[in-house]
C-alpha atoms as a PDB file:
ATOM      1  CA  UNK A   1     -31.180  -2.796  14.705  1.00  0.00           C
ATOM      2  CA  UNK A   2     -31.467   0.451  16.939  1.00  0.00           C
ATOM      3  CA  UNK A   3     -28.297   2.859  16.579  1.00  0.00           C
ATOM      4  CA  UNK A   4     -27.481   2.879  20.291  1.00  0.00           C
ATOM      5  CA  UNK A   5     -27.690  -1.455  20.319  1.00  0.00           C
ATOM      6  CA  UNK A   6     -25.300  -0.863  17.015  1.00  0.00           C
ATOM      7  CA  UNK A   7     -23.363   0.871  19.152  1.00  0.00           C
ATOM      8  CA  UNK A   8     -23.121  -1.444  21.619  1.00  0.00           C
ATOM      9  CA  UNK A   9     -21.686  -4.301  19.616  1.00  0.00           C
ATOM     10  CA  UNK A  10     -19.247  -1.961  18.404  1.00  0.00           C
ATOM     11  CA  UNK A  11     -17.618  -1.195  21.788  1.00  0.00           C
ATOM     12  CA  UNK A  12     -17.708  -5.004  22.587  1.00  0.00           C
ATOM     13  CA  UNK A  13     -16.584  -6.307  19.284  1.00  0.00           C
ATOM     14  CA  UNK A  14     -12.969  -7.419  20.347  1.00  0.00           C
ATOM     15  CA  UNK A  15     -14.282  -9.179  23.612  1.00  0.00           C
ATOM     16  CA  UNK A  16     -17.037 -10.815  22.122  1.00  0.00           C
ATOM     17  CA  UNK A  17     -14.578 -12.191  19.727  1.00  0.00           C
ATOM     18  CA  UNK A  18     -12.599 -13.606  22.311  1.00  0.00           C
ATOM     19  CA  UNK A  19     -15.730 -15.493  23.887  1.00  0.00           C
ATOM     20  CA  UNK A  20     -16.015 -17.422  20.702  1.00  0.00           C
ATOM     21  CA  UNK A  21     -19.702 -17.197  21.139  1.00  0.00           C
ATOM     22  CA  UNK A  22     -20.642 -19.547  17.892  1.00  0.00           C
ATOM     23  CA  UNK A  23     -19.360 -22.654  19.799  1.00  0.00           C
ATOM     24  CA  UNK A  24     -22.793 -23.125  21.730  1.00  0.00           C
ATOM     25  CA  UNK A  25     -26.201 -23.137  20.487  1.00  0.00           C
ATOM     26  CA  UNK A  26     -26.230 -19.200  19.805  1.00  0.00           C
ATOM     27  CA  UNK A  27     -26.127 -20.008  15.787  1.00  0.00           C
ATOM     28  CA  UNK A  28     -29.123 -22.549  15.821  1.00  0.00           C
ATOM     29  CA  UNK A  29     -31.036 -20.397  17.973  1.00  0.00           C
ATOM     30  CA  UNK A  30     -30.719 -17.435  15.914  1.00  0.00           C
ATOM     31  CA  UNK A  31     -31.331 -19.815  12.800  1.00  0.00           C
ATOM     32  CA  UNK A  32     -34.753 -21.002  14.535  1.00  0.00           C
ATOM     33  CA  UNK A  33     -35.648 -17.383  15.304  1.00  0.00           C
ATOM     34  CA  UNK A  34     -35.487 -16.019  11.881  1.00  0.00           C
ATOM     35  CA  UNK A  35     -32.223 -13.667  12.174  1.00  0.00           C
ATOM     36  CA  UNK A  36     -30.086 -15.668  10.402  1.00  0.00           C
ATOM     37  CA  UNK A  37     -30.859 -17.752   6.918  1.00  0.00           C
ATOM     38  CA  UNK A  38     -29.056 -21.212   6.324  1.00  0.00           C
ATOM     39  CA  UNK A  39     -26.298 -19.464   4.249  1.00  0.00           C
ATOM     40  CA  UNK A  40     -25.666 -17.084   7.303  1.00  0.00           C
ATOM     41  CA  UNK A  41     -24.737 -20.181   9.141  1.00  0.00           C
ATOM     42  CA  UNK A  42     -22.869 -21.854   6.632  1.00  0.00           C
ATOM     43  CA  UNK A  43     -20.959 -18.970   5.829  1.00  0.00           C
ATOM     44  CA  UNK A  44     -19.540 -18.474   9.834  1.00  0.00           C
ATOM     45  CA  UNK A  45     -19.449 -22.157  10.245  1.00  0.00           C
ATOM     46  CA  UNK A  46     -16.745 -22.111   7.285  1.00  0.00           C
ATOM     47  CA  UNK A  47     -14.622 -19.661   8.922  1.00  0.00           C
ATOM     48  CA  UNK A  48     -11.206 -21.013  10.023  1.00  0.00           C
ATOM     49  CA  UNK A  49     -11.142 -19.928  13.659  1.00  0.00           C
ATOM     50  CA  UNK A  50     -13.829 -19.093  16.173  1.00  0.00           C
ATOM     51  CA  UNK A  51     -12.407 -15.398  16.064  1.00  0.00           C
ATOM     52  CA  UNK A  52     -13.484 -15.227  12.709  1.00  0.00           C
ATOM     53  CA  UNK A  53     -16.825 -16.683  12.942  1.00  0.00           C
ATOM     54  CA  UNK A  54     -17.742 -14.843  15.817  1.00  0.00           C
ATOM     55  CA  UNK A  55     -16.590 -11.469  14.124  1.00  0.00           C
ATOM     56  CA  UNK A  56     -18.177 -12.826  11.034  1.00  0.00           C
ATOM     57  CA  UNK A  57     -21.586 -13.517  13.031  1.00  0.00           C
ATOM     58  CA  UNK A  58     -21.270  -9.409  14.477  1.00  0.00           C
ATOM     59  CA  UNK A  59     -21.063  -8.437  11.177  1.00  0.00           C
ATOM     60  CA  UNK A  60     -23.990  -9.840   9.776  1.00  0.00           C
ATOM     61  CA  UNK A  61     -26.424  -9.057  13.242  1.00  0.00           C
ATOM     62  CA  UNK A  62     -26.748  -5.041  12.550  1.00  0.00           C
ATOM     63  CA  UNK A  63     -28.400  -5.642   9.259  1.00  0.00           C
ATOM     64  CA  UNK A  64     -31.020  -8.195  10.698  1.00  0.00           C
ATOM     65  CA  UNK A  65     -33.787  -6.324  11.576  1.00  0.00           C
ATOM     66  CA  UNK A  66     -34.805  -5.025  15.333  1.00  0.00           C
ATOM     67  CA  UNK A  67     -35.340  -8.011  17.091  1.00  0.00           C
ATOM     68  CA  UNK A  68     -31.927  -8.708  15.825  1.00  0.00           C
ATOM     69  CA  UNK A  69     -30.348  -7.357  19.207  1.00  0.00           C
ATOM     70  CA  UNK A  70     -32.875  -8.985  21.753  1.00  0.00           C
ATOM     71  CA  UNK A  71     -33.122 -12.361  19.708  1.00  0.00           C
ATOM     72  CA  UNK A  72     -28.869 -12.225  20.383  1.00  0.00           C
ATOM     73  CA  UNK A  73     -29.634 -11.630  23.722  1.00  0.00           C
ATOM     74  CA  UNK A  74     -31.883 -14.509  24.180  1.00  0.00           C
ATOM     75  CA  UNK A  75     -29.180 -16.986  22.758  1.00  0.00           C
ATOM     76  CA  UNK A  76     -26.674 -16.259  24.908  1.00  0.00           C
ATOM     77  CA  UNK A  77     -28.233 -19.073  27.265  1.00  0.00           C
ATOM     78  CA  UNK A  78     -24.700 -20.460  27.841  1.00  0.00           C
ATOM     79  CA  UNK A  79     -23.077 -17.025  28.417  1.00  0.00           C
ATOM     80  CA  UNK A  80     -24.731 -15.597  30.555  1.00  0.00           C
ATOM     81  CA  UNK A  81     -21.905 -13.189  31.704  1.00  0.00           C
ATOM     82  CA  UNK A  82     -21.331 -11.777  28.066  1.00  0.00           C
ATOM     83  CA  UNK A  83     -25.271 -11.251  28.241  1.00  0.00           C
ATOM     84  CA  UNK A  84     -24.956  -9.289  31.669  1.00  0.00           C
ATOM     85  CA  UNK A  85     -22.172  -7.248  30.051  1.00  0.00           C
ATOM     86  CA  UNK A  86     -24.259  -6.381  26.906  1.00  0.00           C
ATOM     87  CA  UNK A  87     -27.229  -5.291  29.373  1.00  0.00           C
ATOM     88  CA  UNK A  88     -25.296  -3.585  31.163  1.00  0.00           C
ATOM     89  CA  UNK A  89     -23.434  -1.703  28.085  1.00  0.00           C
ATOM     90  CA  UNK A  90     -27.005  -1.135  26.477  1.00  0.00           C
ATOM     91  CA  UNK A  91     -28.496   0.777  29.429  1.00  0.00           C
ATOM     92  CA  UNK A  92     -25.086   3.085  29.462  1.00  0.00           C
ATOM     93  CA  UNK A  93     -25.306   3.210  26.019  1.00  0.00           C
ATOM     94  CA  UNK A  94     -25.824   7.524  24.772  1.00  0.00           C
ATOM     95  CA  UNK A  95     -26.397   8.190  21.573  1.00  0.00           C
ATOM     96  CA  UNK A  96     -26.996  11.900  19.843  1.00  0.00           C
ATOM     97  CA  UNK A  97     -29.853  10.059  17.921  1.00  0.00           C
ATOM     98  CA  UNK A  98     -33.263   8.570  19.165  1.00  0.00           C
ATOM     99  CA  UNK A  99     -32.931   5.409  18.843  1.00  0.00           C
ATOM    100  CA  UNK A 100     -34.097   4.546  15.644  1.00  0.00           C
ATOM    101  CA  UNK A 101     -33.219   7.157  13.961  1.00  0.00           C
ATOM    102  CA  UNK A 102     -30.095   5.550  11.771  1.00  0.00           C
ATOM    103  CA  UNK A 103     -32.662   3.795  10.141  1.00  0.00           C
ATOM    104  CA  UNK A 104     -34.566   7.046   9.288  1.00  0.00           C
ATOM    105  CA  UNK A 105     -32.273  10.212   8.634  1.00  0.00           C
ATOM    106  CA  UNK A 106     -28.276   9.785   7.905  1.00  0.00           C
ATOM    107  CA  UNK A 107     -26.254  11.622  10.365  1.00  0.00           C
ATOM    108  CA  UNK A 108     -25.069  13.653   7.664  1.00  0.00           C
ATOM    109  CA  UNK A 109     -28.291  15.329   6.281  1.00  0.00           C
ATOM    110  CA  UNK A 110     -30.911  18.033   7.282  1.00  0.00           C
ATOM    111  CA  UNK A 111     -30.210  17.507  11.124  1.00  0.00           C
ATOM    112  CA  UNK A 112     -26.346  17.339  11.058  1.00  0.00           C
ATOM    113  CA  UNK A 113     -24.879  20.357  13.095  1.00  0.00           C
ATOM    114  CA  UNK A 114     -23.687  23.429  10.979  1.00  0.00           C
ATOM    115  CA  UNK A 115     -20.362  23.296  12.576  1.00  0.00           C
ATOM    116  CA  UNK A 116     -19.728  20.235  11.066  1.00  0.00           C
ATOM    117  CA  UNK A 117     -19.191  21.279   7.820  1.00  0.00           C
ATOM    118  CA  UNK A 118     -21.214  18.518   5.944  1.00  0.00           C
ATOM    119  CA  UNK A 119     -24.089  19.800   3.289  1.00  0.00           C
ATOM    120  CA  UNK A 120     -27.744  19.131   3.203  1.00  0.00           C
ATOM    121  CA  UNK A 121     -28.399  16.504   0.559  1.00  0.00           C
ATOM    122  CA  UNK A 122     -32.293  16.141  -0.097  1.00  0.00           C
ATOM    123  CA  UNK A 123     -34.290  13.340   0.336  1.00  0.00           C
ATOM    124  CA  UNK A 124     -34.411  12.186  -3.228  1.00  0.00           C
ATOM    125  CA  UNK A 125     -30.856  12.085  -3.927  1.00  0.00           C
ATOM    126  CA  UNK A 126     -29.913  10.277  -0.351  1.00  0.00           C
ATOM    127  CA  UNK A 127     -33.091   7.318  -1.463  1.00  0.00           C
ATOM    128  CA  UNK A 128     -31.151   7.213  -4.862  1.00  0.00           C
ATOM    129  CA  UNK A 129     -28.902   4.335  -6.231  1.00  0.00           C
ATOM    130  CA  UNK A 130     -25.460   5.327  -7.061  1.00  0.00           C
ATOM    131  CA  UNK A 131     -24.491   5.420 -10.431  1.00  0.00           C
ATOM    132  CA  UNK A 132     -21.420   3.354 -12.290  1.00  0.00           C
ATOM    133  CA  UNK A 133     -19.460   6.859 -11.544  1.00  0.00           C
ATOM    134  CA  UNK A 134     -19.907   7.443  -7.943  1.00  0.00           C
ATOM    135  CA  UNK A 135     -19.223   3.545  -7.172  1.00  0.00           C
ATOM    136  CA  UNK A 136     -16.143   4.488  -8.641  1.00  0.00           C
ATOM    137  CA  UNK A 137     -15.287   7.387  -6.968  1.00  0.00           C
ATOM    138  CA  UNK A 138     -16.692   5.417  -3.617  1.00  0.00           C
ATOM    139  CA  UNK A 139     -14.147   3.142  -4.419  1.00  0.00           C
ATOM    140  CA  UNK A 140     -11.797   5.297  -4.671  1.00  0.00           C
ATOM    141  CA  UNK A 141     -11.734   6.719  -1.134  1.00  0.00           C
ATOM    142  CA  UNK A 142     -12.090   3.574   0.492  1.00  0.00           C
ATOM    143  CA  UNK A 143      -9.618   1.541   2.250  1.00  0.00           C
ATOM    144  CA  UNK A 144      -9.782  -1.926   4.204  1.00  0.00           C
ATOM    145  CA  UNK A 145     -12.743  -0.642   5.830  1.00  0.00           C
ATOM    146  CA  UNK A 146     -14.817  -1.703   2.274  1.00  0.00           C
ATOM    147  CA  UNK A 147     -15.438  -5.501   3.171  1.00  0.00           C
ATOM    148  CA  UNK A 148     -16.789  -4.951   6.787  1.00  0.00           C
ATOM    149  CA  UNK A 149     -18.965  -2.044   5.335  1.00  0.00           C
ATOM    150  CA  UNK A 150     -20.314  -4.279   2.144  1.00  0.00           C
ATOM    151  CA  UNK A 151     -20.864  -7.152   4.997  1.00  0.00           C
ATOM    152  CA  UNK A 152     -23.155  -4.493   6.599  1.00  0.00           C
ATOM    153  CA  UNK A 153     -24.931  -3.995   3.723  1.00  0.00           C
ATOM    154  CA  UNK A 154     -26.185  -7.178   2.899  1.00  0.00           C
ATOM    155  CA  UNK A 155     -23.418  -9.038   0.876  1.00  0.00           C
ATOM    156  CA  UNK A 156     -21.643 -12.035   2.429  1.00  0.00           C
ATOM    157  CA  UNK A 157     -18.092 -13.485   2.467  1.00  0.00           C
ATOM    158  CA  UNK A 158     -18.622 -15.388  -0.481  1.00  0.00           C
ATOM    159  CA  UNK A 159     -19.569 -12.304  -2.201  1.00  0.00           C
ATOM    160  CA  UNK A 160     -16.126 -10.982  -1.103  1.00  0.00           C
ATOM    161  CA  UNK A 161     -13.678 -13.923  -2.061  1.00  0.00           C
ATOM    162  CA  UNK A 162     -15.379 -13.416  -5.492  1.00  0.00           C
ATOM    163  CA  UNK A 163     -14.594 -10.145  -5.879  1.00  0.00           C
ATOM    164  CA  UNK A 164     -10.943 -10.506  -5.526  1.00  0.00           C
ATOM    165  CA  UNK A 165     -11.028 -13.991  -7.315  1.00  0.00           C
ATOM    166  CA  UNK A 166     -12.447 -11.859  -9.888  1.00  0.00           C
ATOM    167  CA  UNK A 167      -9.774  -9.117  -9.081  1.00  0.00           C
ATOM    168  CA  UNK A 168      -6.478 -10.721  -7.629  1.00  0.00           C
ATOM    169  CA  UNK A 169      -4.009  -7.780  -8.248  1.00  0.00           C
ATOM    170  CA  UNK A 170      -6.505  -4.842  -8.438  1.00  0.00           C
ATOM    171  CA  UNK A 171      -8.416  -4.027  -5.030  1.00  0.00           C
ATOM    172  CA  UNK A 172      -9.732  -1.004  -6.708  1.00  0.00           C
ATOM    173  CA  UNK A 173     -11.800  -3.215  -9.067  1.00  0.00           C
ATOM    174  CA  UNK A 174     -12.900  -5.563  -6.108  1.00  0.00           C
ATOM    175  CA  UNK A 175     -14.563  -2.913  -4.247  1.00  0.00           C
ATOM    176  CA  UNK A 176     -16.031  -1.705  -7.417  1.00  0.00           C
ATOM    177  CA  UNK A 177     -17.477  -5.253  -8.329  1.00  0.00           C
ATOM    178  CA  UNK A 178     -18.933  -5.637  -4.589  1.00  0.00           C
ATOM    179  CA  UNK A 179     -21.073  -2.375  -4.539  1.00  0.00           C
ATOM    180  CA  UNK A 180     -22.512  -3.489  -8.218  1.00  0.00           C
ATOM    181  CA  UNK A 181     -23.287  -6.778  -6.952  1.00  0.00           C
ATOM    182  CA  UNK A 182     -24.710  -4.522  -3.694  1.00  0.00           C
ATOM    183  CA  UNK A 183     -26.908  -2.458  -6.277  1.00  0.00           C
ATOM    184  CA  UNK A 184     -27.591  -5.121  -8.620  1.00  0.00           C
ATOM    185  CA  UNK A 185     -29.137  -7.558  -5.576  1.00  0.00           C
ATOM    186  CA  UNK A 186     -31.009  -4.581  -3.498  1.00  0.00           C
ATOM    187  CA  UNK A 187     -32.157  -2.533  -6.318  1.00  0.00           C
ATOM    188  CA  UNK A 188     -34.385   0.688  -4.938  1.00  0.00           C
ATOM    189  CA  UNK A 189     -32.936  -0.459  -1.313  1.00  0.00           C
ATOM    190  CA  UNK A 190     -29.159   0.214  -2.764  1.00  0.00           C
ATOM    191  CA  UNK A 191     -29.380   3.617  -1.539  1.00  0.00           C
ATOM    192  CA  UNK A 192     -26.850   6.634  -0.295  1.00  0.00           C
ATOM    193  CA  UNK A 193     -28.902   6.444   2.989  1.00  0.00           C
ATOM    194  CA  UNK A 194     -27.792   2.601   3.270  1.00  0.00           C
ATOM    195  CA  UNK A 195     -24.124   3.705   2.291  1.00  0.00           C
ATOM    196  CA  UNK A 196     -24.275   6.623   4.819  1.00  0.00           C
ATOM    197  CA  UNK A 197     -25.627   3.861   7.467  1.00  0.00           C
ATOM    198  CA  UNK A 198     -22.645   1.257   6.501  1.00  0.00           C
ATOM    199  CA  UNK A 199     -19.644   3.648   7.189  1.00  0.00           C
ATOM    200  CA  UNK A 200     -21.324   4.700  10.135  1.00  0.00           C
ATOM    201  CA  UNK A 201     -21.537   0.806  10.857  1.00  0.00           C
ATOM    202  CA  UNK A 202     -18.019   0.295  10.430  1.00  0.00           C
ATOM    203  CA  UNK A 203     -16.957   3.830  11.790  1.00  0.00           C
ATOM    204  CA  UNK A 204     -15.846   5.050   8.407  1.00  0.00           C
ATOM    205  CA  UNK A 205     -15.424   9.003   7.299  1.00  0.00           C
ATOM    206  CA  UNK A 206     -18.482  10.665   6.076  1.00  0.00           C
ATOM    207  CA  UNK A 207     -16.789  12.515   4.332  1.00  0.00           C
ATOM    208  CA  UNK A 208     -16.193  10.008   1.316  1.00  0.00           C
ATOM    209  CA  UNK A 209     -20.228  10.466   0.313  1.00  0.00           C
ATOM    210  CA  UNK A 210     -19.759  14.009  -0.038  1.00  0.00           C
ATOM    211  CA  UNK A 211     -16.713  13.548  -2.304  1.00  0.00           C
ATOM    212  CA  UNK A 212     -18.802  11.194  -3.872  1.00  0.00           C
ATOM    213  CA  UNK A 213     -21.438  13.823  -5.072  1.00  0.00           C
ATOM    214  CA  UNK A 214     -19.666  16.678  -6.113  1.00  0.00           C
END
């Protein structure tokens, strides 16, 4: 998904929620279209409230691909004012980066601004995996952002009840356990790029990855 359509479900996220937007045909739609598998659907259809699958539905759509966005857009048949508001918030829409460009260069690296005080990190070492150590350091300097950020990346809510099944009194070790499973289930893909990308997603500090590899 393009950063500035990212961007837009960002600034909408609490009044999307409150449209309750799965109620309709928006899940089977994106189902028949290919954005969401069968375990995407069963996973937001198993959420208590509509708040929750809705939120739960937002979370999954940035990590979908680029038709994610228009393919959204297309299923909101029986909303058609929460489409004219997401139009209308995608054509206002100003991002710093073209608009692809999250999927291509972190923020963070050769093109951040001097001023802001983060370092260059070469290419190799942001298409890296993290190692045991820096998932524990990265777990160190996060807070409840970690499950909406893991979401991002690719794992799902099942993922996360496991973890602190797993975990009950330690939150430390869940967020440890969910970026292994993250790196165990993407391999090569489990980069700091995709980290960089999921605090961005979830409007986390950058600042953790460069703690991270010092």
């Amino acid at each position: 998904m393009e950063a500035r359509d990212k961007q837009v479900l960002r600034s909408l996220r609490l009044e999307l929620g409150a449209e309750v937007l799965v109620e309709g045909l928006v899940l089977q739609y994106l189902y028949q279209e290919g954005i969401l598998t069968e375990n995407h659907v069963q996973e937001i259809k198993a959420q208590a409230t509509g708040l929750r699958k809705t939120m739960l539905l937002l979370d999954i759509l940035p990590s979908r691909g680029p038709k994610a966005f228009d393919t959204f857009l297309d299923s909101l048949q029986e909303f058609p004012w929460v489409r004219e508001k997401l139009e209308k918030a995608r054509e206002e829409a100003i991002t710093e980066l073209p608009a692809d460009a999250v999927d291509l260069i972190p923020v963070y690296s050769i093109q951040r601004r001097p001023h802001d005080g983060m370092p260059r990190i070469p290419l190799h070492i942001l298409n890296s995996s993290p190692s045991d150590r820096q998932i524990n350091q990265l777990a160190q300097k996060l807070g409840p952002e970690w499950e909406p950020m893991v979401l991002f990346l690719g794992l799902s809510q099942t993922d996360i009840y496991r973890c602190k099944a797993n975990h009950p009194h330690n939150v430390h070790s869940q967020i440890v356990e969910a970026f292994v499973r993250w790196r165990q289930r993407y391999g090569k893909q489990a980069t700091f790029q995709s980290l960089h990308q999921g605090l961005e997603a979830v409007e986390g500090d950058p600042s953790v990855l460069q703690h991270v590899l010092e």
